[in-house]
Protein backbone atom coordinates (compact mmCIF):
# COMPACT_ATOMS: atom_id res chain seq x y z
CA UNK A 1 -12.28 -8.53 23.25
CA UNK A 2 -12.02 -12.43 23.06
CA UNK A 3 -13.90 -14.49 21.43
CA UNK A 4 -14.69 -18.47 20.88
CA UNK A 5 -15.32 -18.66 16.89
CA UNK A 6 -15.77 -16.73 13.53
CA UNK A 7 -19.54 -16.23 14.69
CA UNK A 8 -19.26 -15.37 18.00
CA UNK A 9 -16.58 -12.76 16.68
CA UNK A 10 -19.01 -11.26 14.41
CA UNK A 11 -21.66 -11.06 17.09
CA UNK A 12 -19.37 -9.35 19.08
CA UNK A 13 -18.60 -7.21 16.45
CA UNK A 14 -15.06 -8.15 16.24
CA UNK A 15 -13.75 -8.03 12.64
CA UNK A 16 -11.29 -10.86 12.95
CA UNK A 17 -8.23 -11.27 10.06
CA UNK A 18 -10.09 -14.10 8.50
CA UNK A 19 -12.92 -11.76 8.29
CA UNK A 20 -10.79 -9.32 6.05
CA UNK A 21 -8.66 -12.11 4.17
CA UNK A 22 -11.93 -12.89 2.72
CA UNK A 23 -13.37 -9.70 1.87
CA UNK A 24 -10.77 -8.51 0.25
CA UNK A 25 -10.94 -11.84 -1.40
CA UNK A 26 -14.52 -11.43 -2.50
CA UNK A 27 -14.55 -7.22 -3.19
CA UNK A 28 -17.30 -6.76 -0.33
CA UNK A 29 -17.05 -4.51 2.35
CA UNK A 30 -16.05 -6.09 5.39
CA UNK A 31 -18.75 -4.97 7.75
CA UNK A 32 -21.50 -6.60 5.23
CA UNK A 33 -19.40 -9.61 5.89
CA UNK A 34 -19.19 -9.35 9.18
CA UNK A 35 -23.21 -9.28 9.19
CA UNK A 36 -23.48 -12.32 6.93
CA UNK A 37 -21.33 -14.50 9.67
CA UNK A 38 -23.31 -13.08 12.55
CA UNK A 39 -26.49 -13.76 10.75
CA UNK A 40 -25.08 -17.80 9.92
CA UNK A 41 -25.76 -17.03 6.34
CA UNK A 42 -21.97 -16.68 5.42
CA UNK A 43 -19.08 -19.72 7.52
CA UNK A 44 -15.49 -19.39 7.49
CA UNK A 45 -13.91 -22.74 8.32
CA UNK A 46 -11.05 -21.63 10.37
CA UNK A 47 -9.74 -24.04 12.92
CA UNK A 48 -7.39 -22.25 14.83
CA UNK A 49 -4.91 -24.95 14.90
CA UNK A 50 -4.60 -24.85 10.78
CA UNK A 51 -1.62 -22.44 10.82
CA UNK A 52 -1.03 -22.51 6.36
CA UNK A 53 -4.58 -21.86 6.15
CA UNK A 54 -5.72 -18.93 3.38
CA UNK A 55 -9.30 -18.39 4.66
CA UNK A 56 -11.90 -18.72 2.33
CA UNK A 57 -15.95 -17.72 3.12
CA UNK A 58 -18.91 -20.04 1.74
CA UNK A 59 -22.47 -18.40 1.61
CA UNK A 60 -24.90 -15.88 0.35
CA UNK A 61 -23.41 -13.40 -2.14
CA UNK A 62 -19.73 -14.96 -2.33
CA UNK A 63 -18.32 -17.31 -4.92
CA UNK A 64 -19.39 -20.57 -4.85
CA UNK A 65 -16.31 -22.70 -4.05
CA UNK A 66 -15.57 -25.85 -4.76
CA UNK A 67 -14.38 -29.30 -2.38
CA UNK A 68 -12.50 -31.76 -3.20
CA UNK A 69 -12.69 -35.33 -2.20
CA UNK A 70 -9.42 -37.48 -1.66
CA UNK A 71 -7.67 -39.66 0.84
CA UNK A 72 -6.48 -43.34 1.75
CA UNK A 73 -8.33 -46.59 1.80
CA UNK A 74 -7.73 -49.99 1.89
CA UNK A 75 -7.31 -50.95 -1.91
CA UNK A 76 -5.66 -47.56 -2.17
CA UNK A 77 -3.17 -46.33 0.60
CA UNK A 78 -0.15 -44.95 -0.92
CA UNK A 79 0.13 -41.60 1.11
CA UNK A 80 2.48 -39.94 -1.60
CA UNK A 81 0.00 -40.43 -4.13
CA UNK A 82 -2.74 -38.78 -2.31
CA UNK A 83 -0.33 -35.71 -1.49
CA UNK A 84 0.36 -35.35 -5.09
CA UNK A 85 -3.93 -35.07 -5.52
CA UNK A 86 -3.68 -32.60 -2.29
CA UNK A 87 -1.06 -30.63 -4.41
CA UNK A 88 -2.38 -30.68 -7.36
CA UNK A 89 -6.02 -29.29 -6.24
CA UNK A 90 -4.06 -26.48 -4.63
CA UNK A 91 -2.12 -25.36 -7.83
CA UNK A 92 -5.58 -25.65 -9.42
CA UNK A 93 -7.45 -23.33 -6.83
CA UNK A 94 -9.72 -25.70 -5.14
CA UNK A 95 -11.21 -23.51 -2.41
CA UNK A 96 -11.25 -27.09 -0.01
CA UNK A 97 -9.89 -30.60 0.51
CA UNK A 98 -12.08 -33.24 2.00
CA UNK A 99 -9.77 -35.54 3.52
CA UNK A 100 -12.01 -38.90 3.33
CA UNK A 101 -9.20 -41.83 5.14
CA UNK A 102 -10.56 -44.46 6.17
CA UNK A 103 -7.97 -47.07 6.93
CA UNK A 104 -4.25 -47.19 7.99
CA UNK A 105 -2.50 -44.25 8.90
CA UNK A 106 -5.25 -41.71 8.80
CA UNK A 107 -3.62 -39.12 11.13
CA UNK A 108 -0.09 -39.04 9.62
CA UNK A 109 -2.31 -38.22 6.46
CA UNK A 110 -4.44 -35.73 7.99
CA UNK A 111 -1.87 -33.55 9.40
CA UNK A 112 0.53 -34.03 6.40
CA UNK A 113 -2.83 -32.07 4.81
CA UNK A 114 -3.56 -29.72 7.08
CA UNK A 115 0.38 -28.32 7.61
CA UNK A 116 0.78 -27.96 3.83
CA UNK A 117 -3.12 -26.39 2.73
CA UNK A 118 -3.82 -23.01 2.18
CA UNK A 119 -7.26 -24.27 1.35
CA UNK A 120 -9.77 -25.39 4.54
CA UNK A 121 -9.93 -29.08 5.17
CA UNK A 122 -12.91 -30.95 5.96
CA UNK A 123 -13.29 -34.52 6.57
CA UNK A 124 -15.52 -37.24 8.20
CA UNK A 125 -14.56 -38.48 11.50
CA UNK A 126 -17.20 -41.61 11.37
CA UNK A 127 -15.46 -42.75 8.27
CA UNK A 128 -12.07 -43.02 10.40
CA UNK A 129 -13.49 -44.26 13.56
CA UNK A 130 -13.11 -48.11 12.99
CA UNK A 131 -9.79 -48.04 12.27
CA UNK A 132 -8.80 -45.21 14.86
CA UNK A 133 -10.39 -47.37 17.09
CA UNK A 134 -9.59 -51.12 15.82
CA UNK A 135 -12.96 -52.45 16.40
CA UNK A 136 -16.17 -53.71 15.27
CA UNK A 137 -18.57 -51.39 14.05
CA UNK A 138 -21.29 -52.81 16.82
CA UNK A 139 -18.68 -52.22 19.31
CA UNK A 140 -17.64 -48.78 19.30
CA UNK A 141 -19.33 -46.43 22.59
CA UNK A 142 -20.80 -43.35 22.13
CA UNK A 143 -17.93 -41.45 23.82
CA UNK A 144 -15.49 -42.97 21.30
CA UNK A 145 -17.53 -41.22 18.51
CA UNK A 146 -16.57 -38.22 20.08
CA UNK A 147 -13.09 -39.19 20.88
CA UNK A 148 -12.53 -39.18 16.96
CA UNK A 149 -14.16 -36.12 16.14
CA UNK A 150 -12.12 -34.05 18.80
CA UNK A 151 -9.16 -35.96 17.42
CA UNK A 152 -9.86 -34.32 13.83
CA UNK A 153 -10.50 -31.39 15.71
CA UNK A 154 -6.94 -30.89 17.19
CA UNK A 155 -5.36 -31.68 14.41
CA UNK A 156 -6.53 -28.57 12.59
CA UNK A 157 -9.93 -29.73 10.53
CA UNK A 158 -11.54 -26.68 9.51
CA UNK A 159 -14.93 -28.36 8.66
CA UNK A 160 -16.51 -31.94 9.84
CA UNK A 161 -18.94 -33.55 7.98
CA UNK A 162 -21.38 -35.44 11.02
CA UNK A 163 -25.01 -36.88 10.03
CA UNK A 164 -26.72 -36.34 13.21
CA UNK A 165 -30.54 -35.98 10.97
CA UNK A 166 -30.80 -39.24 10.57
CA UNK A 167 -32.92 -40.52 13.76
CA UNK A 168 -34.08 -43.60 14.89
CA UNK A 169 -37.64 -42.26 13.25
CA UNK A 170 -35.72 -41.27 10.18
CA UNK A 171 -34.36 -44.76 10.02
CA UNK A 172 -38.42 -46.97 10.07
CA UNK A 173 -39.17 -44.44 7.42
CA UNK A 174 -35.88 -45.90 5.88
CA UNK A 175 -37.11 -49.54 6.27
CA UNK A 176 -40.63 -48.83 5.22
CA UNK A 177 -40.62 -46.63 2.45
CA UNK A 178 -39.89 -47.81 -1.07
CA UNK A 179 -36.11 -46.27 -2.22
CA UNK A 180 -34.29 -47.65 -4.75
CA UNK A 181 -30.88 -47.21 -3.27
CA UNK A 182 -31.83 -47.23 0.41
CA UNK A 183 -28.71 -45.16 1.93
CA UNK A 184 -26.03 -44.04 0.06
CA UNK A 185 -24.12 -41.88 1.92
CA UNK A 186 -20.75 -43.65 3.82
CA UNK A 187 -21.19 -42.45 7.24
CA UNK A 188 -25.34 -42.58 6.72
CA UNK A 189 -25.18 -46.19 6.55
CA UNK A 190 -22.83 -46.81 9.09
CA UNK A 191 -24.86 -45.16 11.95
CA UNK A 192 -28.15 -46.97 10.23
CA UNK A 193 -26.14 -50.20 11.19
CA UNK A 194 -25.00 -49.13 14.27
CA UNK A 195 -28.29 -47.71 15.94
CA UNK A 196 -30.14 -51.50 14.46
CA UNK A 197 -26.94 -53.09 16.03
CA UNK A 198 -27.28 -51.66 19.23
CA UNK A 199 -30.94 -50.80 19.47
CA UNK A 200 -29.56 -46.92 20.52
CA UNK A 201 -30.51 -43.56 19.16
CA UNK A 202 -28.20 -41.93 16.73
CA UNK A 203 -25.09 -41.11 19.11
CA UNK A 204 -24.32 -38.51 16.41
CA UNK A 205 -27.52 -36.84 17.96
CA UNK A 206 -27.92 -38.11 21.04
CA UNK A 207 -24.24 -36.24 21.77
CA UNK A 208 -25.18 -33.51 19.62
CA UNK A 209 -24.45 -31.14 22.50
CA UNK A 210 -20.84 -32.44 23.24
CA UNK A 211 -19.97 -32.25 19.71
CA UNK A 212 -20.73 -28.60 20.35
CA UNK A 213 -18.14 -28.13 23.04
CA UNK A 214 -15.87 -29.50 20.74
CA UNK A 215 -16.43 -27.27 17.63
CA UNK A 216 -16.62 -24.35 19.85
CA UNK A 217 -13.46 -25.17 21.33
CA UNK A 218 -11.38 -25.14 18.11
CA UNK A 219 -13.70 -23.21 15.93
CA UNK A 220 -14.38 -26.14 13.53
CA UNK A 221 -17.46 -25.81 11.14
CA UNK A 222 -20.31 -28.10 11.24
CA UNK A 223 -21.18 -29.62 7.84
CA UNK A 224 -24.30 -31.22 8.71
CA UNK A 225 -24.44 -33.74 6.19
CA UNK A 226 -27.64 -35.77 4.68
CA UNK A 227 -27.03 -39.13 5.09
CA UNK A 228 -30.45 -39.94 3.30
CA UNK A 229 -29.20 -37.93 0.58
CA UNK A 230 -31.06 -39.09 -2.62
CA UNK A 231 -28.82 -42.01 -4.18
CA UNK A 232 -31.03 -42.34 -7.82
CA UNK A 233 -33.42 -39.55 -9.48
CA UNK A 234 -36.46 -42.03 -8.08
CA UNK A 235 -35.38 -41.42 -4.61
CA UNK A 236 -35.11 -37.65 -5.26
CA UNK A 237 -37.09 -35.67 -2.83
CA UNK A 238 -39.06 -37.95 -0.68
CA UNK A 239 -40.13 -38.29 2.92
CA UNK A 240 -36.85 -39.61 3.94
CA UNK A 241 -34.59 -37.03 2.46
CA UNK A 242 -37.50 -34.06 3.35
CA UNK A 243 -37.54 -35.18 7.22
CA UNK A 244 -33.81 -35.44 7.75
CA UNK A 245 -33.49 -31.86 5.94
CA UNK A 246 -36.53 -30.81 9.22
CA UNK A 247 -33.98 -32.18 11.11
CA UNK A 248 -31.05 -30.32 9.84
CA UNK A 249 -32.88 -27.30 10.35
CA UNK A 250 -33.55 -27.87 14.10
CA UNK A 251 -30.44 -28.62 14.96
CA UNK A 252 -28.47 -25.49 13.18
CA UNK A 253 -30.63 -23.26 15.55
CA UNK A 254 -29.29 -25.15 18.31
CA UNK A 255 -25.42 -25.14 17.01
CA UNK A 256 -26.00 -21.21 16.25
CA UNK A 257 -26.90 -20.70 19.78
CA UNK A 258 -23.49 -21.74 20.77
CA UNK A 259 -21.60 -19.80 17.90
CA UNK A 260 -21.05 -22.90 16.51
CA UNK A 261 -21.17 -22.43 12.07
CA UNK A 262 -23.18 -24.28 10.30
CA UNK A 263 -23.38 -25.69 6.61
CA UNK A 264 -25.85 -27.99 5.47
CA UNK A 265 -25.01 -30.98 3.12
CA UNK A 266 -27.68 -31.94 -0.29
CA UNK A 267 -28.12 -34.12 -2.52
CA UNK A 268 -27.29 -36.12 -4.44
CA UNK A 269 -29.02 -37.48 -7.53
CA UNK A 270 -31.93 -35.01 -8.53
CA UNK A 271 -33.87 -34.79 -11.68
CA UNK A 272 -33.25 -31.51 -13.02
CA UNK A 273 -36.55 -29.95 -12.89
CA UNK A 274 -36.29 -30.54 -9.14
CA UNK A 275 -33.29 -28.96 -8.09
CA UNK A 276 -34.62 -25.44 -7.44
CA UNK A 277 -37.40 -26.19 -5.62
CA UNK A 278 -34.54 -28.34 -3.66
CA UNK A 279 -32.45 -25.20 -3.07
CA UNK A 280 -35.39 -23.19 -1.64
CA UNK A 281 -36.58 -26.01 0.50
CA UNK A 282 -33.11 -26.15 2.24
CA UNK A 283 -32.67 -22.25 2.62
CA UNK A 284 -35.79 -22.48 4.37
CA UNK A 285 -35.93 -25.32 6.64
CA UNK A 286 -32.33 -24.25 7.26
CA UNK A 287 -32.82 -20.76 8.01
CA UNK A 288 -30.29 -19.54 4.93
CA UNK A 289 -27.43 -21.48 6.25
CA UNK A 290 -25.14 -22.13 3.07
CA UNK A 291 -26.02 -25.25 0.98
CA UNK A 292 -23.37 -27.62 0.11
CA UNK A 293 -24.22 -30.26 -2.67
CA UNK A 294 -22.45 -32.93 -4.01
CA UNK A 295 -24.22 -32.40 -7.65
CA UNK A 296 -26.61 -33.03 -8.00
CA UNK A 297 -26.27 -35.75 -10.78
CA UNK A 298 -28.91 -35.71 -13.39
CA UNK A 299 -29.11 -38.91 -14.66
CA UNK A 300 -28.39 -42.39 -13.41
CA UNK A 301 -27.09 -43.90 -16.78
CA UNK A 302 -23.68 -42.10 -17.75
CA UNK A 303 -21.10 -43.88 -15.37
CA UNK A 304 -17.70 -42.26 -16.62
CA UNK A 305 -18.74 -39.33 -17.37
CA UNK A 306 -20.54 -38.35 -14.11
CA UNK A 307 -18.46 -35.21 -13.74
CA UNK A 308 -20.53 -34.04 -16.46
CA UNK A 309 -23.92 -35.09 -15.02
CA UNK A 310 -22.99 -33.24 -11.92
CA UNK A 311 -21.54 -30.05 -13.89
CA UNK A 312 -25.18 -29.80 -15.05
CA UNK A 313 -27.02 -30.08 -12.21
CA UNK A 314 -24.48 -28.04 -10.17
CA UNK A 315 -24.74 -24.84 -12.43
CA UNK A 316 -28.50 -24.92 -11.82
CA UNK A 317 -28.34 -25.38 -8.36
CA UNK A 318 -26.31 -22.85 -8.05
CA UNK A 319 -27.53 -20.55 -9.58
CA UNK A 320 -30.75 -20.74 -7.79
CA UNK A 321 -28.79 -20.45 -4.77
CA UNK A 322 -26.26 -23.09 -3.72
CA UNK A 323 -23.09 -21.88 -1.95
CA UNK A 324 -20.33 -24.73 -2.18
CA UNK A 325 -20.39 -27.58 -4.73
CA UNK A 326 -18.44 -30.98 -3.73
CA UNK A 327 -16.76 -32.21 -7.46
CA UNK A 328 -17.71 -35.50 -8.88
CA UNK A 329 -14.82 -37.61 -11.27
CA UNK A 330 -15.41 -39.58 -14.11
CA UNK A 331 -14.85 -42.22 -11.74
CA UNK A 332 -17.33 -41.97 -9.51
CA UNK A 333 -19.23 -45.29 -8.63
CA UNK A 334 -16.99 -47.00 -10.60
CA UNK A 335 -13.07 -46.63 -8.58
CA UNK A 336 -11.42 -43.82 -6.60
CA UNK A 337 -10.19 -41.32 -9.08
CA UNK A 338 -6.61 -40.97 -9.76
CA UNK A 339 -5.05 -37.64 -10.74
CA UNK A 340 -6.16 -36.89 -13.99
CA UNK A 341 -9.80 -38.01 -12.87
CA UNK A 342 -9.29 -35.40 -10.20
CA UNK A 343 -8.52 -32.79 -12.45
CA UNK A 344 -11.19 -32.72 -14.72
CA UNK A 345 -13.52 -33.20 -12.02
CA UNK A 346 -12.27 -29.96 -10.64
CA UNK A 347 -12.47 -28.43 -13.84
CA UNK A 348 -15.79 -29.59 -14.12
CA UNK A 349 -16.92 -27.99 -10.97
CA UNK A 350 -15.50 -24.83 -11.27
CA UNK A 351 -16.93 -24.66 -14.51
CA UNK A 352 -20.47 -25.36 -13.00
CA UNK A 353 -19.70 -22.88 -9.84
CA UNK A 354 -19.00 -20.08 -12.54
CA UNK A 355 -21.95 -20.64 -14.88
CA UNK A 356 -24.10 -20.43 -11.16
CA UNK A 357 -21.68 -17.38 -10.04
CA UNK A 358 -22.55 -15.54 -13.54
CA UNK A 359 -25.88 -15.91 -12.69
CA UNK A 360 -26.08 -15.16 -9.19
CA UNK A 361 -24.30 -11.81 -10.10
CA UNK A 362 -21.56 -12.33 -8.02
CA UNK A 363 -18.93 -9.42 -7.41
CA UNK A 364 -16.60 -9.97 -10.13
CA UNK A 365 -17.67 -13.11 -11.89
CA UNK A 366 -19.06 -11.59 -15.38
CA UNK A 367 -15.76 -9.25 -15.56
CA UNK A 368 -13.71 -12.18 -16.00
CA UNK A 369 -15.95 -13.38 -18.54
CA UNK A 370 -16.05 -10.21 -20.78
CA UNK A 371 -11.96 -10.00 -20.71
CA UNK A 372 -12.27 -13.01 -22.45
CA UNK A 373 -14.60 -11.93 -25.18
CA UNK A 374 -12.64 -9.11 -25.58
CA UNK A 375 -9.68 -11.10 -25.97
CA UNK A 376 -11.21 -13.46 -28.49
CA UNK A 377 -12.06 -10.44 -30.36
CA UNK A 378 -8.89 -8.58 -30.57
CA UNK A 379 -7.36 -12.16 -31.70
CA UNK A 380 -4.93 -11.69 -28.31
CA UNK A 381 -4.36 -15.39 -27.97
CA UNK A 382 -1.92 -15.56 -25.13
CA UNK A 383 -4.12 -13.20 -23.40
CA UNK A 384 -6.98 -15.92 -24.22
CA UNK A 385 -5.03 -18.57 -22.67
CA UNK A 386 -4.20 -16.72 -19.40
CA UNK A 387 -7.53 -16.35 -18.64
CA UNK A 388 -8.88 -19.57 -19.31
CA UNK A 389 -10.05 -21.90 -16.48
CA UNK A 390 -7.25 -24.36 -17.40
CA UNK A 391 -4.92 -22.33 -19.57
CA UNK A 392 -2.40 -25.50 -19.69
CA UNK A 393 -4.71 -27.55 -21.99
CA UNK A 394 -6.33 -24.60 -23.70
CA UNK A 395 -2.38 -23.88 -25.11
CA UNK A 396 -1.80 -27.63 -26.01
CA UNK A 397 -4.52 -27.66 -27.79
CA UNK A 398 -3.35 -24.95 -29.96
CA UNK A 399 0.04 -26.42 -30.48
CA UNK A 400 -1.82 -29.47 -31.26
CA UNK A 401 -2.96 -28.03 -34.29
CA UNK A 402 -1.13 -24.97 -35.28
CA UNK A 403 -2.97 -22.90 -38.42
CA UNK A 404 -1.49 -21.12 -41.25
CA UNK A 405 -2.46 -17.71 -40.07
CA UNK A 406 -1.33 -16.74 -36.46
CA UNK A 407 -4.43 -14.69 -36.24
CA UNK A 408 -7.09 -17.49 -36.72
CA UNK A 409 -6.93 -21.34 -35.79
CA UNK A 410 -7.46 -24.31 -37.88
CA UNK A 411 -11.06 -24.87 -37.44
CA UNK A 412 -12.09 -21.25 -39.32
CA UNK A 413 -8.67 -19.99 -41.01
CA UNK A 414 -8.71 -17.20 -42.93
CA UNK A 415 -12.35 -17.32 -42.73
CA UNK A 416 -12.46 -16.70 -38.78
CA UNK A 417 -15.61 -14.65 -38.13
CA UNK A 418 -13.48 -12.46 -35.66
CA UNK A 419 -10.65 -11.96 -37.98
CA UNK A 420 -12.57 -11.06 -40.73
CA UNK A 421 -15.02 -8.82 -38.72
CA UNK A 422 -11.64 -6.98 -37.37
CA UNK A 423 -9.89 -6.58 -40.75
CA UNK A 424 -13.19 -4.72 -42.31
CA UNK A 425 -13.39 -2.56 -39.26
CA UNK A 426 -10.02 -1.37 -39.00
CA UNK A 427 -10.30 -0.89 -43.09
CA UNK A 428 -7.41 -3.52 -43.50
CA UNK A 429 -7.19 -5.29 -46.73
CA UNK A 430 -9.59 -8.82 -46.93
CA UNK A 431 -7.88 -12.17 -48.20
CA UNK A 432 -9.65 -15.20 -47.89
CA UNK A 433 -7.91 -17.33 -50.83
């Protein structure tokens, strides 16, 4: 039996090798799987023309999964540099790449990225489009939009993020309500400009329907993204960012109708006590489609250390539900990040995607957790380090500071709680001098 994409498959009832890469993947049954696509509570970014991929799933019951954000610009557009990042995510198990080019050779880029990734791929087409199409922002046609994003398409994108919410209505409530930051999000602003330029409705939306044909075409996910997105805690669920979410919700139905799967982008910056009403809101409105958030950050006022501000709010979120968490560097709003920002922004998220994944009671995710407890308690040290989330520093911090005893380290000694505890039980003799 043919069939167009991962959902139509699983309509169909066709259990497709994606489908069993990642149940085995997640220890679920692959029929409940199966369900989950059919239902557009589960994606699997799959373009069929991404040959290295090693399909993941994003949605209800699975591990959250991180993305992360890299690419060339024009301050920064040393290709070899950015394949170093693409590398390095992949030896540290990030789930996706978000290839974010937006000047020079984007394509050469792109498919360097897609031939070498075992993890999905997602980019931005709008961010891309100027320079794809070497003109002025005012001046690009509606078709030309879609020229781009079938471009990314046949190169082997797995997932595009498009912002096709934010409506010429969504855009006076823009103008007349009273944010702090106004737009934040890249491709947002850009089709702001472009609809005031041209006095047009959101092409994005207006073309929502060819978009379609495209996505079905190569199976490519929709990541519908928020381009009023909350920039600041003040701007935190408002009219703006609640209408565009309506939106969102709408237009899944419509993309699900054509087979088409369908994640929906968050915020943002969120005061904490807001982020699981947040959640629910979007599972809602959305219809249970997964949630992808980039965060959500906090607080406003720690720039260099906003990969922890987003490790916060990304362990609540999800925990109360959130499928697929975008990192955040130490860099962000201050430079693009360069490796070692990368890494412990990735560390950062996959530390906030466990904490949620603990919670969530997620096949597998408190296992790993009591190995390491019972590691720590048997004083198995090399055991410890092979399970930690980044077992290269974890050792080198050891080394760093080797103790007199094997069995302890040099914050405790001879009077390490575990060591001591271990030594009584196992009626060993007790020296603590």
């Amino acid at each position: 039996m043919n069939y167009t994409t991962q959902m139509d498959a699983a309509r169909k009832g066709i259990i497709t090798e994606e489908m069993k890469v990642v149940a085995e993947k997640e220890q679920l049954e692959v029929e409940e799987l199966r369900e989950l696509i059919a239902r557009g509570q589960v994606v699997i970014p799959a373009n069929k023309n991404h040959k290295s991929l090693s399909a993941e799933g994003v949605g209800s019951g699975l591990r959250t999964k991180i993305n992360v954000n890299l690419g060339i610009s024009r301050d920064c557009k040393n290709i070899d540099v950015e394949l170093e990042k693409v590398r390095t995510a992949i030896d540290m198990k990030a789930e996706a790449i978000m290839d974010l080019s937006n000047y020079g050779k984007t394509r050469e880029f792109r498919e360097k990225v897609v031939e070498i990734s075992p993890a999905m791929i997602g980019s931005v087409p709008m961010y891309d489009a100027i320079g794809y199409l070497d003109k002025e922002l005012k001046d690009i046609a509606e078709q030309e939009f879609l020229d781009v994003i079938e471009q990314h398409a046949k190169d082997g994108v797995d997932f595009i993020t498009i912002h096709p919410g934010i409506t010429r209505e969504v855009c006076e409530k823009v103008k007349n309500h009273q944010r702090i930051t106004h737009i934040v999000s890249r491709g947002g602003s850009l089709l702001f400009a472009w609809m005031e330029l041209n006095d047009k409705e959101n092409p994005i939306f207006s073309n929502f329907d060819k978009i379609l044909d495209i996505c079905e075409e190569y199976d490519v996910t929709l990541s519908l993204g928020d381009a009023c997105r909350p920039g600041c805690i003040s701007d935190a669920t408002d009219t703006v960012q609640i209408q565009e979410l309506v939106n969102l919700g709408e237009l899944t139905k419509r993309a699900w109708e054509r087979n088409v799967q369908v994640m929906i982008e968050g915020p943002g910056h969120m005061a904490i006590n807001e982020i699981e009403a947040n959640v629910l809101l979007e599972k809602r409105l959305c219809h249970g489609a997964p949630f992808y958030v980039l965060g959500p950050l906090v607080t406003d006022v720690a720039p260099g250390y906003d990969h922890i501000t987003s490790a916060i709010g990304g362990a609540l979120a999800c925990s109360k539900g959130v499928d697929f968490l975008c990192y955040v560097t130490p860099a962000e709003h201050l430079r693009l990040p360069n490796l070692e920002d990368m890494k412990e922004g990735i560390i950062a998220a996959k530390i906030a995607a466990h904490a949620g994944d603990i919670a969530k009671n997620v096949n597998g995710a408190r296992e790993w957790d009591d190995k390491m407890s019972r590691a720590r308690a048997d004083l198995d040290w090399e055991e410890m380090f092979n399970l930690a989330m980044d077992p290269e520093k974890a050792r080198r911090y050891r080394e760093e500071s080797k103790p007199a005893n094997e069995d302890s380290c040099t914050m405790c000694g001879k009077m390490c709680s575990m060591r001591t505890v271990k030594k009584i039980l196992n009626h060993e003799e007790l020296s603590l001098i």
